[in-house]
N, C-alpha and C. Protein backbone atom coordinates (compact mmCIF):
# COMPACT_ATOMS: atom_id res chain seq x y z
N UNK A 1 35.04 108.40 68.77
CA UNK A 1 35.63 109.34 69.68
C UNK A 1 35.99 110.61 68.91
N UNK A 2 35.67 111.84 69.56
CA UNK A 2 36.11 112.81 69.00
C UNK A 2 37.20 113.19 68.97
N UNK A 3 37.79 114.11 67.95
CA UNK A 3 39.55 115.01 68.62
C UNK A 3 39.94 115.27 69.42
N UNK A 4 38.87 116.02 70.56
CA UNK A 4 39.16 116.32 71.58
C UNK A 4 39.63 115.18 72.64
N UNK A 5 38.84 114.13 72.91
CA UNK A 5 39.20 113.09 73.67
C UNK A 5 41.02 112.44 73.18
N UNK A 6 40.74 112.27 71.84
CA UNK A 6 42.31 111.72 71.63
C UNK A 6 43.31 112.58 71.62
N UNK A 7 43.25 114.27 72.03
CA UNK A 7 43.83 114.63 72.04
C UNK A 7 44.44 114.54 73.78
N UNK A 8 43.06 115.08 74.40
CA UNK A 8 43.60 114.58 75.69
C UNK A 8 44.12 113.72 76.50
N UNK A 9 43.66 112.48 75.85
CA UNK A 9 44.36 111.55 76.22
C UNK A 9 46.17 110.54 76.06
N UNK A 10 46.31 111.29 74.85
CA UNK A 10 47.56 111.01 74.08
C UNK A 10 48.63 111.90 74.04
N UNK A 11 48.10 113.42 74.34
CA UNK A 11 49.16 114.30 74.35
C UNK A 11 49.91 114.08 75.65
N UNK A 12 48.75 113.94 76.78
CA UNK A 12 50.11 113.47 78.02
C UNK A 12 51.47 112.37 77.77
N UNK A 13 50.90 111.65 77.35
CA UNK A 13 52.16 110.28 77.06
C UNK A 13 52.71 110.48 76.35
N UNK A 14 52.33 111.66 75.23
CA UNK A 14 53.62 112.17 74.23
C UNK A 14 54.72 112.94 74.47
N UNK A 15 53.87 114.19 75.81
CA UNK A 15 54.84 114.76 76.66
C UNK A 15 55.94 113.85 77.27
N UNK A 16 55.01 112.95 77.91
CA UNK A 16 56.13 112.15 78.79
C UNK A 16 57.18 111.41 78.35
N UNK A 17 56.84 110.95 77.25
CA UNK A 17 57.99 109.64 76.63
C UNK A 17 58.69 110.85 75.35
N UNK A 18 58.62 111.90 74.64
CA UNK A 18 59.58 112.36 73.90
C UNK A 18 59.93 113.84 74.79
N UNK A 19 59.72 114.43 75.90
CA UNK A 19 60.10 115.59 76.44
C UNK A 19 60.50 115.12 77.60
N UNK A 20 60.12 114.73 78.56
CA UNK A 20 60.72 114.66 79.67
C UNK A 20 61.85 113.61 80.30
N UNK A 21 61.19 112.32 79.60
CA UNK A 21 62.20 111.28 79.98
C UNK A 21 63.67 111.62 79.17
N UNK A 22 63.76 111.87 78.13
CA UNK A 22 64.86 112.09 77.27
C UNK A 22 65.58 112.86 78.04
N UNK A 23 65.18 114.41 78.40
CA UNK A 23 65.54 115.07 78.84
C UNK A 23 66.50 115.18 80.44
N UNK A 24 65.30 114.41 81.21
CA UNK A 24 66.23 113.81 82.42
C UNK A 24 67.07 112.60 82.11
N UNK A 25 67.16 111.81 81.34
CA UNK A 25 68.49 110.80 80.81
C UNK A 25 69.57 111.87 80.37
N UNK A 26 69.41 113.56 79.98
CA UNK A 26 70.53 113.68 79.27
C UNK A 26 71.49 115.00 80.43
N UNK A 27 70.22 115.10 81.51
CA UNK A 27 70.84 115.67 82.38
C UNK A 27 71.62 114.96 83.61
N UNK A 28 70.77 113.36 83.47
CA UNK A 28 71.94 112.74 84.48
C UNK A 28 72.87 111.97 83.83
N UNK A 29 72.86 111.53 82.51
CA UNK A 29 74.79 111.93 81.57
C UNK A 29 75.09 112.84 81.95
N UNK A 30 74.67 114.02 81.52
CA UNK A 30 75.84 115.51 81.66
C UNK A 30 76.62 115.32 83.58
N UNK A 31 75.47 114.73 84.13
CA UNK A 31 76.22 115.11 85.78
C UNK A 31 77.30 113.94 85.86
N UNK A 32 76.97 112.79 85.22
CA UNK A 32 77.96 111.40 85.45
C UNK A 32 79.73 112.01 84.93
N UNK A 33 79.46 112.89 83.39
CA UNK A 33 80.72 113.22 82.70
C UNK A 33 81.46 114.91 83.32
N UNK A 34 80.54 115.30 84.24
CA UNK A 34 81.48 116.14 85.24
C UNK A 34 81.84 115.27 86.42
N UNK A 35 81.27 114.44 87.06
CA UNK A 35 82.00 113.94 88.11
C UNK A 35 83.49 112.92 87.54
N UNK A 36 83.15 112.26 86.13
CA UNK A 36 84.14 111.51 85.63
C UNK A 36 85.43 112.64 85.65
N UNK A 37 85.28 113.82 84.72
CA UNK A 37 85.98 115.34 84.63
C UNK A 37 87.06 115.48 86.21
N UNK A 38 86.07 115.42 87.13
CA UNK A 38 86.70 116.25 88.10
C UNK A 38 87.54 115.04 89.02
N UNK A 39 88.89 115.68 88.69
CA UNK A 39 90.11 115.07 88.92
C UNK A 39 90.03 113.63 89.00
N UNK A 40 89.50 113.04 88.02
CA UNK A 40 89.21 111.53 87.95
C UNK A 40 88.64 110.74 88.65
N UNK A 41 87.72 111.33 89.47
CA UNK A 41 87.00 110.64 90.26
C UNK A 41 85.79 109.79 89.28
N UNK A 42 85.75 108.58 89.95
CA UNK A 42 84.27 108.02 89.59
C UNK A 42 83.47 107.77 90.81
N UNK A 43 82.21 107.83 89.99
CA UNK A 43 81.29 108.22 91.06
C UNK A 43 81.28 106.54 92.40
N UNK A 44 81.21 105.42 91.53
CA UNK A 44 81.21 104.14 92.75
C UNK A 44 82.57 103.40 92.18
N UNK A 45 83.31 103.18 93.29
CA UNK A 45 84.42 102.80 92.77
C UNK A 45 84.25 101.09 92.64
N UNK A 46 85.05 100.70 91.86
CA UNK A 46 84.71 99.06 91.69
C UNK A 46 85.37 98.52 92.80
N UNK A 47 86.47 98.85 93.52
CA UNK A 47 86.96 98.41 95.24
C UNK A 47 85.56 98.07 96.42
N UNK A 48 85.15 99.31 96.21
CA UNK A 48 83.62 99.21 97.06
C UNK A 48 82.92 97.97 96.83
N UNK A 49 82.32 98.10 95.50
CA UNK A 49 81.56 96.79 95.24
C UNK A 49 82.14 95.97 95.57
N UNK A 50 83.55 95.40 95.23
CA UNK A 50 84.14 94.12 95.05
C UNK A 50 84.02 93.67 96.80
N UNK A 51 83.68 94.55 97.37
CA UNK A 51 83.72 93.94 99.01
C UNK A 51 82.04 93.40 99.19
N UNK A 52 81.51 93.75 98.51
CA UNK A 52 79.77 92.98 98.56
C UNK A 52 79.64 91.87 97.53
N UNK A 53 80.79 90.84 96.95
CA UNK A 53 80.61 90.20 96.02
C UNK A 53 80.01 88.75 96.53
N UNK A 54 78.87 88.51 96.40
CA UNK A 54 78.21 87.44 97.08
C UNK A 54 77.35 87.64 97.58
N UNK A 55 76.76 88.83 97.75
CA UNK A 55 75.64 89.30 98.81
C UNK A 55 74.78 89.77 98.55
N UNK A 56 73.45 89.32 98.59
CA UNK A 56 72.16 89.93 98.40
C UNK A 56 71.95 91.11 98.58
N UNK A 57 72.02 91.78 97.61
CA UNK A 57 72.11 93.27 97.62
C UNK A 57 70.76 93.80 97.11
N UNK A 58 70.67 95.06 97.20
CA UNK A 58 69.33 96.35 96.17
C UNK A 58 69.98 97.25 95.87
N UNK A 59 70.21 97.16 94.08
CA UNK A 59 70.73 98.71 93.83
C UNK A 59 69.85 99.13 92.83
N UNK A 60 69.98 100.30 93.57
CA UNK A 60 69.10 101.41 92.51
C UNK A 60 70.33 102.41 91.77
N UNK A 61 69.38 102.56 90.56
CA UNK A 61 69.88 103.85 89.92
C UNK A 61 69.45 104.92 89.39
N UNK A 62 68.50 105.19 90.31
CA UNK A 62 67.84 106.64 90.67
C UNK A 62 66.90 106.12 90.41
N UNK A 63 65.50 107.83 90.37
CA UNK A 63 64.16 107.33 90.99
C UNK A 63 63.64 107.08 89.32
N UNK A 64 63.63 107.58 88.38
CA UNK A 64 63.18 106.54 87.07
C UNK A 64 63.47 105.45 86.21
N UNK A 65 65.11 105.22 87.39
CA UNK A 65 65.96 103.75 86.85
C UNK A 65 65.53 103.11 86.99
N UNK A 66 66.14 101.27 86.80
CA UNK A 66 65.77 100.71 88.16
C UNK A 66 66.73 99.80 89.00
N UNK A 67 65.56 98.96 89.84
CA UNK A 67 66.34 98.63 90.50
C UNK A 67 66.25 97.04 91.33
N UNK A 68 67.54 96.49 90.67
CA UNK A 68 67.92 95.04 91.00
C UNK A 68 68.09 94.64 92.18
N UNK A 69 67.38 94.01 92.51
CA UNK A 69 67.73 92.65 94.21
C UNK A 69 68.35 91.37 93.65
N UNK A 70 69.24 90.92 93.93
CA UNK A 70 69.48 89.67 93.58
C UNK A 70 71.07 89.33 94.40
N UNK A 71 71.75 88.49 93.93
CA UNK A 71 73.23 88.94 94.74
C UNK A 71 74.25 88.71 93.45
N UNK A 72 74.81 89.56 94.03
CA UNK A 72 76.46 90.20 92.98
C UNK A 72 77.56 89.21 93.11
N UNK A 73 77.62 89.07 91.54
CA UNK A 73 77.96 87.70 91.07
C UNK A 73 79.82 88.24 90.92
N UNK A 74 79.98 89.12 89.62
CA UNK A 74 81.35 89.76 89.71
C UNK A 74 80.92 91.20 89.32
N UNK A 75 82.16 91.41 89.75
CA UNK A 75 82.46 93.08 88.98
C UNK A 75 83.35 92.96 87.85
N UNK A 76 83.42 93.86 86.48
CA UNK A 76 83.84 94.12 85.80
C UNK A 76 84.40 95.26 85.22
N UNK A 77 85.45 95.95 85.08
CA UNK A 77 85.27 97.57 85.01
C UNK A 77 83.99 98.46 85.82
N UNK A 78 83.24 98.65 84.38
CA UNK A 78 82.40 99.84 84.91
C UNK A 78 81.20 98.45 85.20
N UNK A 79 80.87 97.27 84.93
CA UNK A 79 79.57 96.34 84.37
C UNK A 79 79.66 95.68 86.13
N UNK A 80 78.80 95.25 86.59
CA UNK A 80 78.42 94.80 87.78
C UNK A 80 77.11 93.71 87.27
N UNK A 81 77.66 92.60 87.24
CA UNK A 81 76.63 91.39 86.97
C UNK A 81 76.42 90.36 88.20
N UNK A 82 74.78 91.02 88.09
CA UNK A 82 74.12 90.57 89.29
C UNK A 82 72.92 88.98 88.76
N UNK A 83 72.79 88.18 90.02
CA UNK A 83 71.95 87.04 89.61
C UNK A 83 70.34 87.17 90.38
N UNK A 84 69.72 87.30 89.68
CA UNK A 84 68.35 88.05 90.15
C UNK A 84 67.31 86.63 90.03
N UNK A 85 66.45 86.24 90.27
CA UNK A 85 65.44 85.28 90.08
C UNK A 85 64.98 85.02 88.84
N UNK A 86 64.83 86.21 87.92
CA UNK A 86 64.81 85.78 86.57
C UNK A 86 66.13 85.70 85.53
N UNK A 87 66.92 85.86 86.65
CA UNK A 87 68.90 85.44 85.74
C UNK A 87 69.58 86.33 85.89
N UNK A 88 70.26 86.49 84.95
CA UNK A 88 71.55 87.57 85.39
C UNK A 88 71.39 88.76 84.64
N UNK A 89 71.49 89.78 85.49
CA UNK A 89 71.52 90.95 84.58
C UNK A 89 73.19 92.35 85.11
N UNK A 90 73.09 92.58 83.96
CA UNK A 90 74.37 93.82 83.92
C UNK A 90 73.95 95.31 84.61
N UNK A 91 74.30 95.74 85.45
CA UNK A 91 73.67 96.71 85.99
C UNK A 91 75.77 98.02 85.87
N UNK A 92 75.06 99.16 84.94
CA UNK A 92 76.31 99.89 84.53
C UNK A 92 76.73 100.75 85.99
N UNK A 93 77.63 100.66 86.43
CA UNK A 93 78.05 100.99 87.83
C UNK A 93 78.26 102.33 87.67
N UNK A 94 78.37 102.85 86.48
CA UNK A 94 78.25 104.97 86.59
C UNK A 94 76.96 105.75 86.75
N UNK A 95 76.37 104.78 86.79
CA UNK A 95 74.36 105.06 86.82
C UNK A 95 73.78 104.58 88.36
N UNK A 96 74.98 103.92 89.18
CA UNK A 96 74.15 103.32 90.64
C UNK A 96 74.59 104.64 91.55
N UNK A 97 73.06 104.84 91.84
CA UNK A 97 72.83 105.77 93.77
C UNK A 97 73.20 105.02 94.70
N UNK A 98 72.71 103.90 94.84
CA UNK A 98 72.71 103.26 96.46
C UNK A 98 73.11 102.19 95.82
N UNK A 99 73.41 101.01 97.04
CA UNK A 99 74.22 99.38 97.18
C UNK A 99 73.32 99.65 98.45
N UNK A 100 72.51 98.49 98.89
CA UNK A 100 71.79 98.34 99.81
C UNK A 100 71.75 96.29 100.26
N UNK A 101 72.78 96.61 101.09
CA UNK A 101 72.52 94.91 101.58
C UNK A 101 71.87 93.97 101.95
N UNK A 102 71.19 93.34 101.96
CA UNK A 102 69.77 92.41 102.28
C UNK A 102 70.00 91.38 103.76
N UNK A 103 69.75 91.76 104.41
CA UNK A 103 70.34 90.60 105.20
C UNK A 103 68.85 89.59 105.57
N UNK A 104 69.12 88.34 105.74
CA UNK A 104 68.08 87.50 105.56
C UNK A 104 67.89 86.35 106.47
């Protein structure tokens, strides 16, 4: 293969994984530590959750996060540990958009 081919083909994924992804991780920190800033609000309060504890839920945390189905086991401070089909995972509650309930 020539230069040209490996160039074209490799420079995209270099863009993507050291320029852009970094970049949107450090602009949605910067937005999480002004909403923390402004008069102490957090963005999902752990009261909220604690009323879906048991329930087959979908949360996302935005569109390049991701995002867990399973049902919400406890809350912890900021940590929300959910039981998903392949086990339990920690999903950080300053990073969740939506709580989406499953009903079944």
């Amino acid at each position: 293969m020539n230069s040209a081919a490996w160039i074209s083909i490799y420079l995209p994924v270099f863009v993507l994984f050291f320029v852009i992804l970094p970049q949107q991780r450090r602009v949605q920190e910067s937005l999480v530590l002004k909403i923390k800033k402004r008069r102490g609000v957090r963005p999902v309060a752990n009261e909220i959750i604690k009323k879906y504890l048991g329930e087959n839920c979908k949360i996302s945390t935005g569109s390049l996060g991701t995002t867990v189905i399973g049902k919400i086991i406890e809350v912890n401070e900021n940590w929300i540990e959910v039981e998903t089909k392949k086990g339990s995972e920690l999903v950080n509650a300053d990073f969740i958009q939506s709580i989406k309930v499953i009903t079944r």
